[in-house]
PDB file of N, CA and C in Angstrom:
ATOM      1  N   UNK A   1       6.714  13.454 -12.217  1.00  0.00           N
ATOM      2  CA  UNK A   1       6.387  14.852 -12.291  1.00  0.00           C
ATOM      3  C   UNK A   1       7.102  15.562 -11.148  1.00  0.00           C
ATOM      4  N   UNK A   2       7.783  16.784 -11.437  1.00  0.00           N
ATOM      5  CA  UNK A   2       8.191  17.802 -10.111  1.00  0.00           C
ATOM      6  C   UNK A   2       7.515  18.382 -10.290  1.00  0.00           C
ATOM      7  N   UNK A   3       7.863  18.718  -8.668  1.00  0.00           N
ATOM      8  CA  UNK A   3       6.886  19.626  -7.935  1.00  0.00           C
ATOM      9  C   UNK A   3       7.507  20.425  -7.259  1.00  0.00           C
ATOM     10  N   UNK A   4       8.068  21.993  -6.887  1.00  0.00           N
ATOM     11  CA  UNK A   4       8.756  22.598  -5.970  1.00  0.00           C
ATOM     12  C   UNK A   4      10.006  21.564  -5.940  1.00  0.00           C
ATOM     13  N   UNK A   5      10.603  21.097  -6.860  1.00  0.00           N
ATOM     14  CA  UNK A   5      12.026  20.261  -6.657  1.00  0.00           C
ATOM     15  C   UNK A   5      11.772  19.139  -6.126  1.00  0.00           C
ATOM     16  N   UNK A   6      10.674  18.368  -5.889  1.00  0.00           N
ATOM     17  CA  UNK A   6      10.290  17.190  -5.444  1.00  0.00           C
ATOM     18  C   UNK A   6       9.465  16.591  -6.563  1.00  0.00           C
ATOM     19  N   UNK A   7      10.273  14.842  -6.895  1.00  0.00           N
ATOM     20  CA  UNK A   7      10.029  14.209  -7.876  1.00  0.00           C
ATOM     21  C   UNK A   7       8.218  13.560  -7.146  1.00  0.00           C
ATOM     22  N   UNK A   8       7.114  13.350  -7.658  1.00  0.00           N
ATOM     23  CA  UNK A   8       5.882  12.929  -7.677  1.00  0.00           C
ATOM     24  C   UNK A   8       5.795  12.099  -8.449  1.00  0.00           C
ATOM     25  N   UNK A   9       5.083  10.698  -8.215  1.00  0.00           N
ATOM     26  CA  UNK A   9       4.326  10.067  -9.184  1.00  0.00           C
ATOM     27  C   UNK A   9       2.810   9.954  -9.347  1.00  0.00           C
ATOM     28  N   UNK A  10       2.358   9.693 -10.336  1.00  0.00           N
ATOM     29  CA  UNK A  10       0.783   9.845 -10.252  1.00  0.00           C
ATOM     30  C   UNK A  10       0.516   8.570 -11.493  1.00  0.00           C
ATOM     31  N   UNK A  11      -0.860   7.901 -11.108  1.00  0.00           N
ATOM     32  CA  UNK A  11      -0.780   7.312 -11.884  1.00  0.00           C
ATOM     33  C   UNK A  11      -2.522   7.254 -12.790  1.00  0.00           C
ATOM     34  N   UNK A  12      -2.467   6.968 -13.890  1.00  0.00           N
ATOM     35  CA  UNK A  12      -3.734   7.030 -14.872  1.00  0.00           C
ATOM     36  C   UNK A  12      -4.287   6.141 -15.328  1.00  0.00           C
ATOM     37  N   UNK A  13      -5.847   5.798 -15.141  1.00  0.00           N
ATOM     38  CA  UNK A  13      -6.268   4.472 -15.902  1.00  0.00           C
ATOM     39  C   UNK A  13      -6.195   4.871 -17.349  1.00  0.00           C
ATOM     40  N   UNK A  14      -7.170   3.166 -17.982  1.00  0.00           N
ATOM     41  CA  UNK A  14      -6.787   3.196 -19.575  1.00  0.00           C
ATOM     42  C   UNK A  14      -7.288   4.199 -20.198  1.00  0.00           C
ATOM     43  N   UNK A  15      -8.159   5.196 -19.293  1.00  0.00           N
ATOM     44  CA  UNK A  15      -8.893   6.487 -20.762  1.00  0.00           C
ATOM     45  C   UNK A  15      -8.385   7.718 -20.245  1.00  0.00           C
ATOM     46  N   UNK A  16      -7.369   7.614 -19.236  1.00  0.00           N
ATOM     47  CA  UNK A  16      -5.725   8.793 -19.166  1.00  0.00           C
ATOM     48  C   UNK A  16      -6.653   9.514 -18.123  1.00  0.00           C
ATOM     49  N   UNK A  17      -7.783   8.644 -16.892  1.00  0.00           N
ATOM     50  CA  UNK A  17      -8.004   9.997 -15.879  1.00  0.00           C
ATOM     51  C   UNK A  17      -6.898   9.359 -14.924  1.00  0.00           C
ATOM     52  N   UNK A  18      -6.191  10.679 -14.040  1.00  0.00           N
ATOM     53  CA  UNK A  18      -5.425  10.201 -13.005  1.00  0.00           C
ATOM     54  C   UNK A  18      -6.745   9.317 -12.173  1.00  0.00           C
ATOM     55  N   UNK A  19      -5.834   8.533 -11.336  1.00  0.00           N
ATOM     56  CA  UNK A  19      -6.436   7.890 -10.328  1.00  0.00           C
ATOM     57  C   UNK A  19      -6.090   8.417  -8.996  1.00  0.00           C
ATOM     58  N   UNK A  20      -7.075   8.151  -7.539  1.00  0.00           N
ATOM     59  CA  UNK A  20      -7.125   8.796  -6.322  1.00  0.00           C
ATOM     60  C   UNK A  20      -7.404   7.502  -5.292  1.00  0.00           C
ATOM     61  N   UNK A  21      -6.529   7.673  -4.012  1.00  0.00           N
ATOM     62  CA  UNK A  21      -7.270   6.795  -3.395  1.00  0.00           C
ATOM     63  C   UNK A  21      -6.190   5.440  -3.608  1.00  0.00           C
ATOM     64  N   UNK A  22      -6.795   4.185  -2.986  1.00  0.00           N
ATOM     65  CA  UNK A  22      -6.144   2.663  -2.835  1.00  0.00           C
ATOM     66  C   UNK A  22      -6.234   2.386  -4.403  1.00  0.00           C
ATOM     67  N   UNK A  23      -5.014   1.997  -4.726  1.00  0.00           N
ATOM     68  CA  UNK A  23      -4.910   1.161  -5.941  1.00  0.00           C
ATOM     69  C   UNK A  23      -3.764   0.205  -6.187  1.00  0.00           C
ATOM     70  N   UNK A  24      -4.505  -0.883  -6.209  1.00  0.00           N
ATOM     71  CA  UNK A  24      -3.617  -2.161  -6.788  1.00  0.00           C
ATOM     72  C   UNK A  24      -3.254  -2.546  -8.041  1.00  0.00           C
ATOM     73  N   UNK A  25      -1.866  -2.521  -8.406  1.00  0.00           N
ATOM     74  CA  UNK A  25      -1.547  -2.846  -9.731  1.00  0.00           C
ATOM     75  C   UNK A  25      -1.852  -4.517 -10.061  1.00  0.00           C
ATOM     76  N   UNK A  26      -1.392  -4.769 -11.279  1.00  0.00           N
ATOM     77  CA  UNK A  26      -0.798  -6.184 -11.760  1.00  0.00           C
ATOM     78  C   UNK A  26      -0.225  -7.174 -11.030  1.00  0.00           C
ATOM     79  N   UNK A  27       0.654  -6.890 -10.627  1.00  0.00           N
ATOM     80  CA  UNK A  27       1.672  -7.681  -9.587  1.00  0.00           C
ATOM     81  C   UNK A  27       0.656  -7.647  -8.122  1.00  0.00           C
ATOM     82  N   UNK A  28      -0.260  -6.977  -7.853  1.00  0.00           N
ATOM     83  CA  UNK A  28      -0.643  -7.327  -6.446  1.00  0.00           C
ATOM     84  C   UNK A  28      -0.159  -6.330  -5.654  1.00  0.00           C
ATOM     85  N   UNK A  29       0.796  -5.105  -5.756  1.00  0.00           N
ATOM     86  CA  UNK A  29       0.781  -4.117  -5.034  1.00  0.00           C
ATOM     87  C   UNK A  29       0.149  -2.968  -4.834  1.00  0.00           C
ATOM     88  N   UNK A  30       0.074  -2.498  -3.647  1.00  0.00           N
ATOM     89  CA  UNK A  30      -0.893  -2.011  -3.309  1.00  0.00           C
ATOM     90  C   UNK A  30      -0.631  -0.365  -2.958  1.00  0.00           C
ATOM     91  N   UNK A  31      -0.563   0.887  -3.510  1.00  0.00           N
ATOM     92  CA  UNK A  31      -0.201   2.066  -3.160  1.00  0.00           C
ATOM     93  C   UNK A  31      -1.650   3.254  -2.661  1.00  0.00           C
ATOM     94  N   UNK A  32      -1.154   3.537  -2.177  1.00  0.00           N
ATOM     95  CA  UNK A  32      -2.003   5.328  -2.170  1.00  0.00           C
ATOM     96  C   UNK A  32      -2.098   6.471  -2.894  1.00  0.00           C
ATOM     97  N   UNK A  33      -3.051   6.813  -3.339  1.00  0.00           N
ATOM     98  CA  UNK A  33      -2.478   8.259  -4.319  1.00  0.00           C
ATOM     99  C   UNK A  33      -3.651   9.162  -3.694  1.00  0.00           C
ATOM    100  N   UNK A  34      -3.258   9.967  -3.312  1.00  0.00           N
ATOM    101  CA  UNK A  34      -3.764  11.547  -2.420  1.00  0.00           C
ATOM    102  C   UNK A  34      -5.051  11.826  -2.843  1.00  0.00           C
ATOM    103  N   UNK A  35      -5.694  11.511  -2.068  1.00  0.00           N
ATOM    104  CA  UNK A  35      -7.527  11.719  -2.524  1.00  0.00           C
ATOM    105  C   UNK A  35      -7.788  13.230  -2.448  1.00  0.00           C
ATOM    106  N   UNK A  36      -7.437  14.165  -1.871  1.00  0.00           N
ATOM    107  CA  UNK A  36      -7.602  15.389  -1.580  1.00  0.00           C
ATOM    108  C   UNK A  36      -7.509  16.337  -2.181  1.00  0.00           C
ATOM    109  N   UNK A  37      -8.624  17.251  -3.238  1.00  0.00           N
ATOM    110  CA  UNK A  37      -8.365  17.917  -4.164  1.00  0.00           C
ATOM    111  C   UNK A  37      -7.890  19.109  -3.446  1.00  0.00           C
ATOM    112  N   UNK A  38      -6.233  19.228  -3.132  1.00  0.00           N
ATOM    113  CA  UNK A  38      -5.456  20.340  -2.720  1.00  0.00           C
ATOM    114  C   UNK A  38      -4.236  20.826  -3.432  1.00  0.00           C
ATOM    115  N   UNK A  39      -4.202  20.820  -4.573  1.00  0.00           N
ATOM    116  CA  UNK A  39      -3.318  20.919  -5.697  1.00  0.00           C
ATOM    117  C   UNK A  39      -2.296  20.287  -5.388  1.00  0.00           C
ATOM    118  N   UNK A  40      -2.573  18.807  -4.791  1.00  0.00           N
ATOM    119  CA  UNK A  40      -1.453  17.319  -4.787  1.00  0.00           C
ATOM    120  C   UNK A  40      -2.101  16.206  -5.039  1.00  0.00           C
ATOM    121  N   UNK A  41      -3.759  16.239  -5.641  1.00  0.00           N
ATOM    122  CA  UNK A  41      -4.502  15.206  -5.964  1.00  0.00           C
ATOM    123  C   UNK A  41      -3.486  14.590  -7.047  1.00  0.00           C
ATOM    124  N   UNK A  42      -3.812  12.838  -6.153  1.00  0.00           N
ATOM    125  CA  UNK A  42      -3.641  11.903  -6.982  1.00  0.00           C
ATOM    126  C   UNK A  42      -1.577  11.727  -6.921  1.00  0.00           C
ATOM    127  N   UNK A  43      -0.961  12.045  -6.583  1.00  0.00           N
ATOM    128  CA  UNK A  43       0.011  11.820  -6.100  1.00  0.00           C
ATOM    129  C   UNK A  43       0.168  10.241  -4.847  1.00  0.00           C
ATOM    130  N   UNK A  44       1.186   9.920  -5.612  1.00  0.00           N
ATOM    131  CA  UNK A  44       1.470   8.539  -4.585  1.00  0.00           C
ATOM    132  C   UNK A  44       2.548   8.491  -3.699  1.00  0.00           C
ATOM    133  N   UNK A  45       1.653   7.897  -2.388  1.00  0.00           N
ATOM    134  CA  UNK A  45       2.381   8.283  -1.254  1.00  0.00           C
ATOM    135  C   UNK A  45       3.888   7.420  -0.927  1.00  0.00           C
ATOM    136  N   UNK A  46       4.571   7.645  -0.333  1.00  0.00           N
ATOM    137  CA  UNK A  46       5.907   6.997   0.315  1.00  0.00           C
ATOM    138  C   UNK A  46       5.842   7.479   2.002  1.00  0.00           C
ATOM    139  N   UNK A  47       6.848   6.524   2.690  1.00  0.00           N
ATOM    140  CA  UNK A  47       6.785   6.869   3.627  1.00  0.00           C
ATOM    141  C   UNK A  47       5.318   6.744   4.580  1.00  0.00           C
ATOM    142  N   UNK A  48       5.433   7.094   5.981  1.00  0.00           N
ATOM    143  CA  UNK A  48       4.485   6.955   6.946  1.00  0.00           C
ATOM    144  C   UNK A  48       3.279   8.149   6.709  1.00  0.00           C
ATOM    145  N   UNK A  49       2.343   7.630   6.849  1.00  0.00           N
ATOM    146  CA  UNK A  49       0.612   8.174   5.875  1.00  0.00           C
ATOM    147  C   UNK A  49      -0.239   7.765   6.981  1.00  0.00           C
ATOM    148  N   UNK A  50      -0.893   8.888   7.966  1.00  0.00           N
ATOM    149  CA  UNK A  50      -2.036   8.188   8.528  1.00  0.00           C
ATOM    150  C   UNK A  50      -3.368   8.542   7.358  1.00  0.00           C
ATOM    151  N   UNK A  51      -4.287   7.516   7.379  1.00  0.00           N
ATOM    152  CA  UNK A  51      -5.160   7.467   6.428  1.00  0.00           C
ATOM    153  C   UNK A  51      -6.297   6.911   7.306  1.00  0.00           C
ATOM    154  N   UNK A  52      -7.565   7.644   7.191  1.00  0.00           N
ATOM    155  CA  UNK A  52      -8.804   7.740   7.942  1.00  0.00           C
ATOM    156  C   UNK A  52      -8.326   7.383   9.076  1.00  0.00           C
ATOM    157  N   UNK A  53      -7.614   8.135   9.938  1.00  0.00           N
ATOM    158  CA  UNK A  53      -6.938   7.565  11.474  1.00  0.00           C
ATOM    159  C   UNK A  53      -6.398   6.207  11.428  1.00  0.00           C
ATOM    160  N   UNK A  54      -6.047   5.731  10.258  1.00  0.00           N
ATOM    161  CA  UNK A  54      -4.603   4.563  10.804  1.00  0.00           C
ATOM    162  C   UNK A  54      -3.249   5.210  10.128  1.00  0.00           C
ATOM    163  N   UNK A  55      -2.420   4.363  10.280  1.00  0.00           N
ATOM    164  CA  UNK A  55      -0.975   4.352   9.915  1.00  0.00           C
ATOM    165  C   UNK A  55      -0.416   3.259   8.941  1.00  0.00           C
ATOM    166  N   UNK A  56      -0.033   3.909   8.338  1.00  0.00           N
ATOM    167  CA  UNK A  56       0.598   2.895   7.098  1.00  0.00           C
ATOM    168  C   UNK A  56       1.549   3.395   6.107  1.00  0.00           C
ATOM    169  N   UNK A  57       2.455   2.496   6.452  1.00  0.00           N
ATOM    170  CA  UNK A  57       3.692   2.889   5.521  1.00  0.00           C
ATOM    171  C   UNK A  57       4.486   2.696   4.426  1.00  0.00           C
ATOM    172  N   UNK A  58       4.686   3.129   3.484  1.00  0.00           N
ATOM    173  CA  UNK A  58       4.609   3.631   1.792  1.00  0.00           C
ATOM    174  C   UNK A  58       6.400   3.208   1.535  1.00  0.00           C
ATOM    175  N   UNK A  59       7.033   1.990   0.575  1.00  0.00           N
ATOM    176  CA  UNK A  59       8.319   2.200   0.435  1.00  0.00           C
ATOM    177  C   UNK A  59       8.687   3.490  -0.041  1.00  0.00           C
ATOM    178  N   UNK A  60       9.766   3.716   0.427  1.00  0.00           N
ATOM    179  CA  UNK A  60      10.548   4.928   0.098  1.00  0.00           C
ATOM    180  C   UNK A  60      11.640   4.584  -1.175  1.00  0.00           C
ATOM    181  N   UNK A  61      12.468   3.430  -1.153  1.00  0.00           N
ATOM    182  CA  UNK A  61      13.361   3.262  -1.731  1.00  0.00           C
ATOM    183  C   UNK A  61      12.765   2.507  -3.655  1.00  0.00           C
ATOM    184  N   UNK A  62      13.697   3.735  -4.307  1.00  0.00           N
ATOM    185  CA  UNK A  62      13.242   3.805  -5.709  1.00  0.00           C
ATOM    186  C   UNK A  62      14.138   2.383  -6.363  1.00  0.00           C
ATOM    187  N   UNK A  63      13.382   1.837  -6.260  1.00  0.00           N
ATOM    188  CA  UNK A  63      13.909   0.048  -6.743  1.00  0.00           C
ATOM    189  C   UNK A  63      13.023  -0.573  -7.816  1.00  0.00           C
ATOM    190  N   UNK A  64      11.766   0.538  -8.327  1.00  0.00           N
ATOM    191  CA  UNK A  64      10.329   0.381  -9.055  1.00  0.00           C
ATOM    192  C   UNK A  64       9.430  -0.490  -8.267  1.00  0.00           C
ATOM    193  N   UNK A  65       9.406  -0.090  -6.580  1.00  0.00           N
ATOM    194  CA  UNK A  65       8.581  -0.735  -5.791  1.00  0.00           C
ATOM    195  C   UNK A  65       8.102   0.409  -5.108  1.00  0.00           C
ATOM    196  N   UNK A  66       8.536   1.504  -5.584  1.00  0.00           N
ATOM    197  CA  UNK A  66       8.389   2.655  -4.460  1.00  0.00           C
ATOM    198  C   UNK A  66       6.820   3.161  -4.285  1.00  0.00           C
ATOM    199  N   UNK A  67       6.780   3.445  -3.218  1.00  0.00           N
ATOM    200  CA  UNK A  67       5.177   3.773  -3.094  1.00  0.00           C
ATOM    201  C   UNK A  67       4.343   2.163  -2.572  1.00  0.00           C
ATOM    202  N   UNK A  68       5.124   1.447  -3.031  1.00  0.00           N
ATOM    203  CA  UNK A  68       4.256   0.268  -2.274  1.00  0.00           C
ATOM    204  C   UNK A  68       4.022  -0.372  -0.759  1.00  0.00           C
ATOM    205  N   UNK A  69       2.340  -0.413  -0.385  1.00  0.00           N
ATOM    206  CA  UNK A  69       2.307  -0.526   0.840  1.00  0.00           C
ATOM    207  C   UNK A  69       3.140  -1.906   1.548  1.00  0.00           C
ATOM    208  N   UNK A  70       3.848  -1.603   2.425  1.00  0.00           N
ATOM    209  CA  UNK A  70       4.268  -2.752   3.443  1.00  0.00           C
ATOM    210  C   UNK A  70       3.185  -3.281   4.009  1.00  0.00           C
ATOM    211  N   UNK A  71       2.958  -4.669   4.068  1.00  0.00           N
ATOM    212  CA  UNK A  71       2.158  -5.446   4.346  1.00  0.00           C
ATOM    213  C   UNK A  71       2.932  -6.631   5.408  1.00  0.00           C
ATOM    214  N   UNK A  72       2.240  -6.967   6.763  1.00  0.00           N
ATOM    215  CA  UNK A  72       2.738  -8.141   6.989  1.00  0.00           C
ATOM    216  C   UNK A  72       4.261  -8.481   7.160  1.00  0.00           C
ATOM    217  N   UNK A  73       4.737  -6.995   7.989  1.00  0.00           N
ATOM    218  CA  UNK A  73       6.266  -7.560   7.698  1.00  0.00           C
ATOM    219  C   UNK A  73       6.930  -6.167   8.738  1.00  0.00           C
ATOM    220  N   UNK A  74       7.611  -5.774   9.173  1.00  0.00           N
ATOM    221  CA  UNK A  74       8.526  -4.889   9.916  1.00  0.00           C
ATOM    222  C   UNK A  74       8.813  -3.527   9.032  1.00  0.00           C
ATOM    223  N   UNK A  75       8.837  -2.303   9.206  1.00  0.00           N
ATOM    224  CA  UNK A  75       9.097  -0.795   8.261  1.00  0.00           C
ATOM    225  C   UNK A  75      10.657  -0.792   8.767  1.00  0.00           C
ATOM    226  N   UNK A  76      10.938  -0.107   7.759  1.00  0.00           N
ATOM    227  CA  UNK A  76      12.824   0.052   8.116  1.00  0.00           C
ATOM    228  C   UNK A  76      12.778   0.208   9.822  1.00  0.00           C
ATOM    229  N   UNK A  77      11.781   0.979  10.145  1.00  0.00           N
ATOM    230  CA  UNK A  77      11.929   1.819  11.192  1.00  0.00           C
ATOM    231  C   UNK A  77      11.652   0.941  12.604  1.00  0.00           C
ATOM    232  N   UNK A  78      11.322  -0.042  12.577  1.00  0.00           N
ATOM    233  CA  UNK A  78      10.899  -1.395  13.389  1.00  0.00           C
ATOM    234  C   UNK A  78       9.614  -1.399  13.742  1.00  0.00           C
ATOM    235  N   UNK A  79       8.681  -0.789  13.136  1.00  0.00           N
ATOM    236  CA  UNK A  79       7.542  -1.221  13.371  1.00  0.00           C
ATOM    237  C   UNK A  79       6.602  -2.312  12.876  1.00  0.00           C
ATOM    238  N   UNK A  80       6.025  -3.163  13.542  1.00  0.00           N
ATOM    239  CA  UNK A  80       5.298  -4.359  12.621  1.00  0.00           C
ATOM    240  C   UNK A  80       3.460  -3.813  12.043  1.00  0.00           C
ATOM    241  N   UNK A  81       3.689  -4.105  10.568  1.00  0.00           N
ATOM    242  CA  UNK A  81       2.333  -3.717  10.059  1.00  0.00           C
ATOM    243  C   UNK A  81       1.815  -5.255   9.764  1.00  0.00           C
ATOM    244  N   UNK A  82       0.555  -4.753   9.856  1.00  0.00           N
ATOM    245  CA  UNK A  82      -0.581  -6.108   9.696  1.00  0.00           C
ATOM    246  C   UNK A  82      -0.778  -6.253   8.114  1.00  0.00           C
ATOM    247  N   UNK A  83      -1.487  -7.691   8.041  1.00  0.00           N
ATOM    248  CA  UNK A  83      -1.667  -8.157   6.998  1.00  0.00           C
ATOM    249  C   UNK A  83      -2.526  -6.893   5.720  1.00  0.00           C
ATOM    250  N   UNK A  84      -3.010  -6.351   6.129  1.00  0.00           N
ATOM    251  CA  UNK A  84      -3.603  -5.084   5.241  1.00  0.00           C
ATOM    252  C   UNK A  84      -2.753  -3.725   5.309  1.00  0.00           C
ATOM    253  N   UNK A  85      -1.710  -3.822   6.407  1.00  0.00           N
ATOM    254  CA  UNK A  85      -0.536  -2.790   5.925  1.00  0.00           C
ATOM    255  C   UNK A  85      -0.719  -1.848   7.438  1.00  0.00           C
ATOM    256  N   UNK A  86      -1.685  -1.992   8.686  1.00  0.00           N
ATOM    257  CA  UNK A  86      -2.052  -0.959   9.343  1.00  0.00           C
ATOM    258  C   UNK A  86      -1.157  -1.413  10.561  1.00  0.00           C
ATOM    259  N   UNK A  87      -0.524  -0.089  10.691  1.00  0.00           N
ATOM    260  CA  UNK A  87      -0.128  -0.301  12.581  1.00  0.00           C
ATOM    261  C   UNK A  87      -1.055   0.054  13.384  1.00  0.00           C
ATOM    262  N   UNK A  88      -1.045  -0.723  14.438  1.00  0.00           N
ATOM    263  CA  UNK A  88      -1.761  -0.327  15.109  1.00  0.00           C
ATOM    264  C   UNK A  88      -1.177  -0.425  16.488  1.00  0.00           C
ATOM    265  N   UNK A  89      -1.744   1.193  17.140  1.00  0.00           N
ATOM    266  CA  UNK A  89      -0.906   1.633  18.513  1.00  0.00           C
ATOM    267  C   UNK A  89      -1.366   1.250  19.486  1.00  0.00           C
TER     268      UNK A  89
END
């Protein structure tokens, strides 16, 4: 979906409501979609997201992984996230 010239994804369970919030697909990945009814509910995040005061960062690169949380591993940017995806400062 665009938005102001910016491509969005959003995604819907099986009876077509968008979904909000942590959600894990099939494969075990794990994304964000914008809990905040501010006319961007339900949009999935990319990139660096603090969420209830942590940090966690969202692939950017559209490879059909995008939006998925980094877990357990270094962000382009050299930071190391923990096994649930959180930096911590």
């Amino acid at each position: 979906m665009a938005y102001q010239n910016t491509v969005e994804w959003y995604h819907f369970d099986e009876r077509g409501y968008m979904q909000t919030g942590w959600f894990t697909d099939a494969a075990g990945r794990t994304y964000y979609l914008h809990a905040v009814s501010d006319g961007r509910q339900g949009y999935m995040y990319t990139s660096w997201h603090q969420i209830d005061g942590i940090w966690y960062y969202f692939r950017e690169v559209q490879d059909g992984t995008e939006g998925a949380l980094y877990k357990n591993t270094y962000t382009p940017d050299g930071y190391w996230v923990d096994e649930k995806g959180m930096w911590k400062t």
